[in-house]
N, C-alpha and C. Protein backbone atom coordinates (compact mmCIF):
# COMPACT_ATOMS: atom_id res chain seq x y z
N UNK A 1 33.92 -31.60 243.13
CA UNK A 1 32.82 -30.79 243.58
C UNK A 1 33.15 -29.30 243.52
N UNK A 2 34.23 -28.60 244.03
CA UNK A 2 35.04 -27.41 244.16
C UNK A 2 35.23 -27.36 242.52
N UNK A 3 35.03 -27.89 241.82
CA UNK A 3 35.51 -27.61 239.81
C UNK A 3 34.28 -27.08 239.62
N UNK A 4 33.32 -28.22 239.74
CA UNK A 4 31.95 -27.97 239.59
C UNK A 4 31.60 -26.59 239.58
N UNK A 5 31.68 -26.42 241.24
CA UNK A 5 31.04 -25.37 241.84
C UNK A 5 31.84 -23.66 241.09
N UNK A 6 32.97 -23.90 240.67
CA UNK A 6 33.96 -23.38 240.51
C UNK A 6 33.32 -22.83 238.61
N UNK A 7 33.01 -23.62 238.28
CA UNK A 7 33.15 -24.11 236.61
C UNK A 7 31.18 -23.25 236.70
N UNK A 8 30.69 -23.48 237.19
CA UNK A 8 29.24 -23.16 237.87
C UNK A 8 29.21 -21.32 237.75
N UNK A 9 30.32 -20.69 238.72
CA UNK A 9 30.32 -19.50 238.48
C UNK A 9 31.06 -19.01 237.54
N UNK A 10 31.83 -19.69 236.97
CA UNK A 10 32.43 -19.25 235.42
C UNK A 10 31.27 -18.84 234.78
N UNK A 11 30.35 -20.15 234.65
CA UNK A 11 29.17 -20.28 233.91
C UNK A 11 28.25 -18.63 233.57
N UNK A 12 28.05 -18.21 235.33
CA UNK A 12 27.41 -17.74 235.62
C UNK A 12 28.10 -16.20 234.98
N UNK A 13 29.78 -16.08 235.26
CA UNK A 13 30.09 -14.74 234.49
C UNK A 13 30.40 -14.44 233.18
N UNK A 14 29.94 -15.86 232.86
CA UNK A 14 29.83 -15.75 230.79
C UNK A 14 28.66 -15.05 230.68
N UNK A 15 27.75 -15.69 231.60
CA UNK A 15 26.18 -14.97 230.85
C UNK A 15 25.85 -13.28 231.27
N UNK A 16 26.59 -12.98 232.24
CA UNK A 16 26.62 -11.66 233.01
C UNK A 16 27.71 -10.92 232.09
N UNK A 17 28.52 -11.06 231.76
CA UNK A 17 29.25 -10.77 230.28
C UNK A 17 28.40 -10.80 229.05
N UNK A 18 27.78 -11.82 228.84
CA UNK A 18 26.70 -11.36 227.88
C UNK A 18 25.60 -10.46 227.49
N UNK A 19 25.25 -10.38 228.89
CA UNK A 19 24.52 -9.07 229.35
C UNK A 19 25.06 -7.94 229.78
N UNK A 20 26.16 -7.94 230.15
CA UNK A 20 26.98 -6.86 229.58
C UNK A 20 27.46 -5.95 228.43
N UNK A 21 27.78 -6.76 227.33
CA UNK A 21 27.78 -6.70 226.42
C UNK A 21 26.21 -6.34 225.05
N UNK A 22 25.70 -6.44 225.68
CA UNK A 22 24.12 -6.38 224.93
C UNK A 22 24.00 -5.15 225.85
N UNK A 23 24.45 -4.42 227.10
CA UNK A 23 23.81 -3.28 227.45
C UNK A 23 24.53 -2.38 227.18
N UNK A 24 25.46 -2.80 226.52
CA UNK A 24 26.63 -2.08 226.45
C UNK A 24 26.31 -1.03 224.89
N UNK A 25 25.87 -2.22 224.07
CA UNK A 25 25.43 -1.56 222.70
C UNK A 25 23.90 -0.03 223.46
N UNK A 26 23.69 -0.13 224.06
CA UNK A 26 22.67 0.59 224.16
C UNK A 26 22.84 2.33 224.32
N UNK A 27 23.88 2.18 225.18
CA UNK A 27 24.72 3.84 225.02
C UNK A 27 25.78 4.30 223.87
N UNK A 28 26.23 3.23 223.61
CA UNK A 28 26.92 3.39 222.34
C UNK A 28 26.51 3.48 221.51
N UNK A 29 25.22 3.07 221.29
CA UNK A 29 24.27 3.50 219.86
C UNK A 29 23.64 5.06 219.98
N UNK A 30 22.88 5.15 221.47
CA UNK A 30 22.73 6.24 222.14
C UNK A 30 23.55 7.42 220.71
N UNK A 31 25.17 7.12 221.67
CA UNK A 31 25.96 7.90 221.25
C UNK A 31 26.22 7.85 220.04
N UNK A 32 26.48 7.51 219.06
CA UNK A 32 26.41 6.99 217.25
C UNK A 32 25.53 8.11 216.87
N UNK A 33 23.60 7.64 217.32
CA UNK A 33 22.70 8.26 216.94
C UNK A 33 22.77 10.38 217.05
N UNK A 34 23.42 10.33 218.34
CA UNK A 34 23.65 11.89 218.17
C UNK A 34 24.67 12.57 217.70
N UNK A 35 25.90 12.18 217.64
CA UNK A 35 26.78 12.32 216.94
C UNK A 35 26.61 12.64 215.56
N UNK A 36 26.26 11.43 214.93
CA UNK A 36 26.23 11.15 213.54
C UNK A 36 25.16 11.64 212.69
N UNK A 37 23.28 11.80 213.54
CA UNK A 37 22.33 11.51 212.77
C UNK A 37 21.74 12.96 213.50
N UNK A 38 21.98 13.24 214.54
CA UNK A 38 20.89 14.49 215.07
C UNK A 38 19.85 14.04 215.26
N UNK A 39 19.23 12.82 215.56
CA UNK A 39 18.24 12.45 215.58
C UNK A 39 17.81 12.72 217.37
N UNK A 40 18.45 12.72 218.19
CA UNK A 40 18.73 12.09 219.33
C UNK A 40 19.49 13.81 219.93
N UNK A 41 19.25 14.52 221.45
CA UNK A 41 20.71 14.96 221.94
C UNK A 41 21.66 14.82 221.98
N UNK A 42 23.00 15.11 222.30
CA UNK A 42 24.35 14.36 222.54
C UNK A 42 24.01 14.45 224.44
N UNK A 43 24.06 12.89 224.82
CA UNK A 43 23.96 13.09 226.50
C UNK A 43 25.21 12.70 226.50
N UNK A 44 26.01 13.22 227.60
CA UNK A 44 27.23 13.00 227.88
C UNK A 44 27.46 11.95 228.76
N UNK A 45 26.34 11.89 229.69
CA UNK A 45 26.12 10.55 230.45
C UNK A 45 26.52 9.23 229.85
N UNK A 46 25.71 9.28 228.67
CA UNK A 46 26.44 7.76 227.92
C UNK A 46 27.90 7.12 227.81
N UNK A 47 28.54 8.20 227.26
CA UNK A 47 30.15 7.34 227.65
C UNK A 47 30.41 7.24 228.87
N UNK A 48 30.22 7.94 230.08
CA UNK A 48 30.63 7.21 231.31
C UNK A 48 29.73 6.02 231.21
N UNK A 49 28.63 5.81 230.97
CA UNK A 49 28.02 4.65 231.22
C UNK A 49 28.81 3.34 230.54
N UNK A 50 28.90 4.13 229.18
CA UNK A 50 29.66 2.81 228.72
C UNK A 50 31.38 2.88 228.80
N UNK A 51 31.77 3.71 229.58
CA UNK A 51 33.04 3.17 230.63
C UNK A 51 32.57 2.28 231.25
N UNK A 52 31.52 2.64 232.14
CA UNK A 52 31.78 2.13 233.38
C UNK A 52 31.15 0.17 232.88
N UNK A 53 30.18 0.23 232.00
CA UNK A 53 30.30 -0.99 231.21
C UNK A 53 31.55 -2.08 230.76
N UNK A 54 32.05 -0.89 230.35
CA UNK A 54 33.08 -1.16 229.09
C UNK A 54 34.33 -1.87 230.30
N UNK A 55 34.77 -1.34 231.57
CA UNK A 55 35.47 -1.48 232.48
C UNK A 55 34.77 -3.22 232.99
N UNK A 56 33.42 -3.23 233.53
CA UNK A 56 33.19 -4.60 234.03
C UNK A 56 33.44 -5.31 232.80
N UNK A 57 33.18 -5.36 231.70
CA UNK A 57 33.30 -6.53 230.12
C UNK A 57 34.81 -6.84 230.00
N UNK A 58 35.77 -5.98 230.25
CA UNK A 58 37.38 -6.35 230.61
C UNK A 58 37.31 -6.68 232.13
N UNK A 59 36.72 -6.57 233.06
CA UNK A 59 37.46 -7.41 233.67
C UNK A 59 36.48 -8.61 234.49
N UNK A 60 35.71 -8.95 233.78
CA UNK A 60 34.57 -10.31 233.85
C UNK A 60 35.63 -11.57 232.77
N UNK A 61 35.71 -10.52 231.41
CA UNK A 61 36.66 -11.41 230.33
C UNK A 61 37.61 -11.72 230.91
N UNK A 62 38.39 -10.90 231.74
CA UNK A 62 40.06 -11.84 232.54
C UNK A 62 39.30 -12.65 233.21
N UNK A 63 38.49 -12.55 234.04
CA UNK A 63 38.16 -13.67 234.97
C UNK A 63 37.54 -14.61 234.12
N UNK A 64 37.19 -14.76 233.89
CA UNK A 64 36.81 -15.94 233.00
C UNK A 64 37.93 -16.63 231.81
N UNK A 65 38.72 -15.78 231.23
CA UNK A 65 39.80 -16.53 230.81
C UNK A 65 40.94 -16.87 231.50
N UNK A 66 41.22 -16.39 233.07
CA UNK A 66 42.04 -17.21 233.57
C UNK A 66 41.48 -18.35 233.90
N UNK A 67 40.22 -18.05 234.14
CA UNK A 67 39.59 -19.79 234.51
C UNK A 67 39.58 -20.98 233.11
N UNK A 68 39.65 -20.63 231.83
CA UNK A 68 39.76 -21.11 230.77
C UNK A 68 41.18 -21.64 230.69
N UNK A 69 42.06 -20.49 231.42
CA UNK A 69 43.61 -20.64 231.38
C UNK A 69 44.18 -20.08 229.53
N UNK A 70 43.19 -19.30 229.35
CA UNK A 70 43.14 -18.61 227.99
C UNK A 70 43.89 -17.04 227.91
N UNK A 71 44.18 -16.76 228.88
CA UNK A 71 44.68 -15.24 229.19
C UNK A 71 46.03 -15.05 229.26
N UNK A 72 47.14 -15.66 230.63
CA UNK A 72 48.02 -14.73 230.99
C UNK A 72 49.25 -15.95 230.17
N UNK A 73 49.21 -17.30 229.59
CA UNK A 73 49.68 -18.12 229.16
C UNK A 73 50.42 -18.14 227.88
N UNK A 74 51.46 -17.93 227.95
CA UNK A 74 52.23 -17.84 226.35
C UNK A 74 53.48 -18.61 226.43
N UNK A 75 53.19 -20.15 226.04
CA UNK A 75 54.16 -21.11 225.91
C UNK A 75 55.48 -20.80 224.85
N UNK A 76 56.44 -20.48 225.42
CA UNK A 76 57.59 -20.63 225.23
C UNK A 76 58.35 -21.36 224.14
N UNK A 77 57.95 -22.41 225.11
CA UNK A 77 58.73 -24.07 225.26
C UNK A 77 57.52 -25.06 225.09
N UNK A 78 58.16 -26.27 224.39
CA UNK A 78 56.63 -26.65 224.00
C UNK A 78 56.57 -27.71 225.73
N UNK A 79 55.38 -28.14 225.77
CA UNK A 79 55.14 -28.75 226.65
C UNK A 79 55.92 -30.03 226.85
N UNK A 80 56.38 -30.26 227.78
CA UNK A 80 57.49 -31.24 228.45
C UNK A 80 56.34 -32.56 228.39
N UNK A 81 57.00 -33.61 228.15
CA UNK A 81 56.48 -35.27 227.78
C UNK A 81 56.72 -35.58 229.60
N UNK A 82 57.91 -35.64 229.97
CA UNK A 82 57.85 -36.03 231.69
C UNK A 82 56.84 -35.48 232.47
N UNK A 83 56.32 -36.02 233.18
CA UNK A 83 55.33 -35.60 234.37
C UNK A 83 55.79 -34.29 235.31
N UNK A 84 57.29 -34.69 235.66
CA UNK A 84 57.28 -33.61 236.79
C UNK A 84 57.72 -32.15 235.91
N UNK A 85 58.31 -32.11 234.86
CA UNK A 85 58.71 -31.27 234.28
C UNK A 85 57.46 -30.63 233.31
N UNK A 86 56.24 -31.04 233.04
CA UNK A 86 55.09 -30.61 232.89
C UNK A 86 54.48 -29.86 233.97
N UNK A 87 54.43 -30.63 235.24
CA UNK A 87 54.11 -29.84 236.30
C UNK A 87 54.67 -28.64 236.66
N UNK A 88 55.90 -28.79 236.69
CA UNK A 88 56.72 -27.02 236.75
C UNK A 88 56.59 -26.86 236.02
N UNK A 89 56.49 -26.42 234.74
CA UNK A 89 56.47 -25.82 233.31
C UNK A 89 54.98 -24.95 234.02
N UNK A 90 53.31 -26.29 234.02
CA UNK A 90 51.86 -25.47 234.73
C UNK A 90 52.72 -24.55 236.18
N UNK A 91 52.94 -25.21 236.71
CA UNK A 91 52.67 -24.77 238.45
C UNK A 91 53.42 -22.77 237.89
N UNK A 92 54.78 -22.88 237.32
CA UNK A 92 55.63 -21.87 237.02
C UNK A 92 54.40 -20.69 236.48
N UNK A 93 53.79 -20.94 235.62
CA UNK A 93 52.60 -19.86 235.10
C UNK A 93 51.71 -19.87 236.05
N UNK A 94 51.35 -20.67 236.50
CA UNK A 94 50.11 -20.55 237.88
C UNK A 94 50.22 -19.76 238.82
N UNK A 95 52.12 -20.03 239.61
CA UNK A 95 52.05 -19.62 240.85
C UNK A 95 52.31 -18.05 240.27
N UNK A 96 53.00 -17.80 238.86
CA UNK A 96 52.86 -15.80 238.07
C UNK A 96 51.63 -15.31 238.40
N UNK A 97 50.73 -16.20 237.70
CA UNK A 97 49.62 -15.70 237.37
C UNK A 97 48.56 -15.15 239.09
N UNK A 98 49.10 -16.07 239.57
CA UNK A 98 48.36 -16.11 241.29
C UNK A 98 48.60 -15.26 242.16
N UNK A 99 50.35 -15.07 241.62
CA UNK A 99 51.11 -13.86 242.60
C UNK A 99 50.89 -12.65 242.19
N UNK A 100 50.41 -12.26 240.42
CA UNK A 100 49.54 -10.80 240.36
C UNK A 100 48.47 -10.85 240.96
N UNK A 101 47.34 -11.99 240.65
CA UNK A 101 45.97 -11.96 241.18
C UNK A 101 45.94 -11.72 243.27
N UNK A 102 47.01 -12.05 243.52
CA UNK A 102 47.14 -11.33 244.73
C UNK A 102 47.40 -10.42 245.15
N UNK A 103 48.13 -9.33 244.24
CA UNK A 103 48.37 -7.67 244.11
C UNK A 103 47.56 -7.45 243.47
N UNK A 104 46.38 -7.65 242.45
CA UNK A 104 44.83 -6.86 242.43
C UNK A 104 43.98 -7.39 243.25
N UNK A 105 43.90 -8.20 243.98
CA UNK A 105 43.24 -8.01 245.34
C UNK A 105 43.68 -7.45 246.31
N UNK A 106 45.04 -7.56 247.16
CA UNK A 106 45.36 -6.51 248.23
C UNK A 106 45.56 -4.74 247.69
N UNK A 107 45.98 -4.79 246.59
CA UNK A 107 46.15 -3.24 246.35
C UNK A 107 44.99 -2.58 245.71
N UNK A 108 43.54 -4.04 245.20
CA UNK A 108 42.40 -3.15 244.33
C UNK A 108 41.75 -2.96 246.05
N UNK A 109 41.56 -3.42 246.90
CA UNK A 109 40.68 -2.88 248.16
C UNK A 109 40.85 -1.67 248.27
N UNK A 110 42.39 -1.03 248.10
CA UNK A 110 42.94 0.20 248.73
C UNK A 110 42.30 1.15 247.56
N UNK A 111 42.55 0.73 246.07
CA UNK A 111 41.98 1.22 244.66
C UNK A 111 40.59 1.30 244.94
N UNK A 112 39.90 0.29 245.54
CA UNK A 112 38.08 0.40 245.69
C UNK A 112 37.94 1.54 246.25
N UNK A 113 38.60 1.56 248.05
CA UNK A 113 38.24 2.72 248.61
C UNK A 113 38.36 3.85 248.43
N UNK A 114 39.37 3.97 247.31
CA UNK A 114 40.04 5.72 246.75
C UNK A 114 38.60 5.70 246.13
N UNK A 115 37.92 4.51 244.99
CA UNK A 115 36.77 4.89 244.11
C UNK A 115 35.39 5.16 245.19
N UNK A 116 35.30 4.42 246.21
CA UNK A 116 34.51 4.99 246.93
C UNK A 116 34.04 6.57 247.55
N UNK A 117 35.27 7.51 247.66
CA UNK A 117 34.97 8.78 247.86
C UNK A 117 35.06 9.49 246.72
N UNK A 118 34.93 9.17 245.43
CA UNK A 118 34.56 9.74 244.69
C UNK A 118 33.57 9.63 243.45
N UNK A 119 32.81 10.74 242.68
CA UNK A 119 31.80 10.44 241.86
C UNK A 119 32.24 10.64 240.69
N UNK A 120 31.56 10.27 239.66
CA UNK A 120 31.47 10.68 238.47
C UNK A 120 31.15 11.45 238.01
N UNK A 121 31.79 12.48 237.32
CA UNK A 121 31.17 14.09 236.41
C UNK A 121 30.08 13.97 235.86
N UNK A 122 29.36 13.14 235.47
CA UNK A 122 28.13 13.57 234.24
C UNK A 122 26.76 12.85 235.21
N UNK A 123 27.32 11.11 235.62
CA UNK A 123 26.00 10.32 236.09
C UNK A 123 25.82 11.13 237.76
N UNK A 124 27.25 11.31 238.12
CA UNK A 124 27.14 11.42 239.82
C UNK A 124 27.66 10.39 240.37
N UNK A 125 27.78 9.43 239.56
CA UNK A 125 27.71 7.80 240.02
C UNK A 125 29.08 7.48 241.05
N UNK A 126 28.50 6.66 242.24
CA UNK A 126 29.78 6.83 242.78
C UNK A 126 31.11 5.74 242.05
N UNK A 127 32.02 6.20 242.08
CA UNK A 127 33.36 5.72 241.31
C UNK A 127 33.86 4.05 241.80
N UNK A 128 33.18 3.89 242.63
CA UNK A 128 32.88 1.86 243.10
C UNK A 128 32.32 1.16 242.87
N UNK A 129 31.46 1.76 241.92
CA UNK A 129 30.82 0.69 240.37
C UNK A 129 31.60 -0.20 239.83
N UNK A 130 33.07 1.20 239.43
CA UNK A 130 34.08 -0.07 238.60
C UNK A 130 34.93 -0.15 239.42
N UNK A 131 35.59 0.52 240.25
CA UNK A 131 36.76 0.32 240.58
C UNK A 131 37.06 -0.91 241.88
N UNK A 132 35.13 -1.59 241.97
CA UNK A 132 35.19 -2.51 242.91
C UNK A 132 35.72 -3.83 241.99
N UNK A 133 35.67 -3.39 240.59
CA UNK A 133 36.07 -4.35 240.00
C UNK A 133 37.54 -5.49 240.38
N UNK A 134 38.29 -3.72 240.46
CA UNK A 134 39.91 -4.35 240.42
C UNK A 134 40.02 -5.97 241.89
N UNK A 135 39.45 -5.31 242.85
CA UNK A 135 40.02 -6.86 244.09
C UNK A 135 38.50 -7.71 243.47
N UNK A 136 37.35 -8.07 243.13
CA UNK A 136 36.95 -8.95 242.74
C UNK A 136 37.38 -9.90 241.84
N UNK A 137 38.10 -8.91 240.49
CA UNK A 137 38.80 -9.99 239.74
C UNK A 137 40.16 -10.39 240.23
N UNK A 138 40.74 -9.92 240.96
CA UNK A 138 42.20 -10.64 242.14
C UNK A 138 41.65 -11.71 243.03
N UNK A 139 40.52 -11.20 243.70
CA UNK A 139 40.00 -12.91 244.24
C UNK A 139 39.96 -14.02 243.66
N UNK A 140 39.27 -13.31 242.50
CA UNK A 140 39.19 -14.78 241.96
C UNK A 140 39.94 -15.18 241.28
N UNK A 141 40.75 -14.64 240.31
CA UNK A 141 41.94 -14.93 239.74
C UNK A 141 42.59 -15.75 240.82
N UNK A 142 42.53 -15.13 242.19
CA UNK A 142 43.57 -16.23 243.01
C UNK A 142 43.39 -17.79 243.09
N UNK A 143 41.32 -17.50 243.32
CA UNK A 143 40.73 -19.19 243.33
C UNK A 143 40.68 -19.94 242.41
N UNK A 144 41.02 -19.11 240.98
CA UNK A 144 40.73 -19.94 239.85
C UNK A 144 42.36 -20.60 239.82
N UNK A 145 43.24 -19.89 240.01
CA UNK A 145 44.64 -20.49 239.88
C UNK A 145 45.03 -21.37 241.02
N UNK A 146 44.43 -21.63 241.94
CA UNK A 146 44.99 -22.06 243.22
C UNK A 146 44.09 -23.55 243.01
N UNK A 147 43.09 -23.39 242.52
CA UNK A 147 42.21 -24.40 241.78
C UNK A 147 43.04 -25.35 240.79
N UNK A 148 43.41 -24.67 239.95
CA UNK A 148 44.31 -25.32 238.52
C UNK A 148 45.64 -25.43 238.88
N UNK A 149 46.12 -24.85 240.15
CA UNK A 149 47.43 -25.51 240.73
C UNK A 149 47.01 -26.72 241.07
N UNK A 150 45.94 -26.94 241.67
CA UNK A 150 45.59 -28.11 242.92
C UNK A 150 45.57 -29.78 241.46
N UNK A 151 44.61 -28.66 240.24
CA UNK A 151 44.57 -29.63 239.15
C UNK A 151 45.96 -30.50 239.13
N UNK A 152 46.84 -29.46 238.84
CA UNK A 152 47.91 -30.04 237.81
C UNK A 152 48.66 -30.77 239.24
N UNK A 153 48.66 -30.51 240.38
CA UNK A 153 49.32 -31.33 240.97
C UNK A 153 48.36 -32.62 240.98
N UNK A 154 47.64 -33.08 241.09
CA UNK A 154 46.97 -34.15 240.90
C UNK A 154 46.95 -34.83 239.47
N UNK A 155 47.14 -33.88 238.30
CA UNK A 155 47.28 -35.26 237.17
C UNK A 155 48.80 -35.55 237.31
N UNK A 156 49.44 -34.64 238.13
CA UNK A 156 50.82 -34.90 238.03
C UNK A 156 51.58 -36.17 239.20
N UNK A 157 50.28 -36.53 240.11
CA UNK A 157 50.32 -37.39 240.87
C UNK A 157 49.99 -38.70 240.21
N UNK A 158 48.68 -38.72 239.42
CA UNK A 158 48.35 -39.71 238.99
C UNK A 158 49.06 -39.93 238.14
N UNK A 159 50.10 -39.50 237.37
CA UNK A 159 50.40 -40.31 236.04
C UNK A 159 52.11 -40.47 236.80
N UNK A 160 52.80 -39.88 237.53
CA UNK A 160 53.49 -40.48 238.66
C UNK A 160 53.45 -41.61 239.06
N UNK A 161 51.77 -41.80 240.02
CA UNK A 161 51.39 -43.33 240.02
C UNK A 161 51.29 -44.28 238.63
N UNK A 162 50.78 -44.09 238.05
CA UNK A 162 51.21 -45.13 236.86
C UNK A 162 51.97 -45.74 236.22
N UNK A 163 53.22 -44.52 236.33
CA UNK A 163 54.35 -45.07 235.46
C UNK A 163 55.04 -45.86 236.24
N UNK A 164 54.84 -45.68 237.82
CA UNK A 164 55.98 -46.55 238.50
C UNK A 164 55.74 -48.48 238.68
């Protein structure tokens, strides 16, 4: 039910990434068009916008590829045939991957609030647009790994039970 529900808001920050990404072209063309063609002013507004875009699309993509388990993972060693030595081989990248996602959540709160007292030069915009980013994707990075710990100890139970 917790995968589900889990697998549910993955769902939900693929398509919010998608729409990210589609609004993203919109200042960047913005910007192309005046640059390149004179057709258009040069607004300067646009690249902060598509920072501040460009900032949620990196870090929606980590969250969603640690939940894939597509991101922080670079096998070594090929995967171990024994059960328990598969399990440490997962748990060993999990509990890495869990113990950063817990230093961008306790240290992005402190990072949010620095972005909170301050604005942006061109929009005004206050600076906790993105920088609320940093502890959202540490939360969840934590739940998505603490999730796929919980996984691998359980196929690592069941096939435990079997062999004996």
């Amino acid at each position: 039910m917790i995968g589900r529900m889990l697998n549910t808001l993955c769902d939900g920050l693929r398509v919010l990434l998608g729409a990210l990404i589609a609004a993203l072209a919109i200042p960047v063309g913005m910007q192309v068009l005046a640059r390149y063609t004179g057709v258009i002013p040069v607004y300067l507004w646009t690249e902060e916008l598509a920072t501040f875009i460009f900032v949620w699309v990196v870090m929606i993509g980590a969250m969603i590829a640690v939940w894939d388990q597509t991101h922080f993972d670079v096998r070594v060693m090929p995967d171990s045939k024994y059960p328990l030595l598969k399990l440490l081989q997962d748990g060993f990248v999990l509990i890495m991957i869990g113990g950063f996602a817990v230093i961008f959540a306790w240290y992005g709160i402190e990072y949010a609030q620095f972005g909170a007292i301050q604005n942006s030069v061109m929009m005004r915009a206050n600076m906790l647009i993105t920088h609320i980013s940093v502890p959202i994707a540490g939360i969840l990075w934590t739940i998505f790994t603490s999730y796929r710990l919980y996984e691998a100890v359980m196929v690592y139970k069941n096939r435990a039970g079997t062999s004996t």
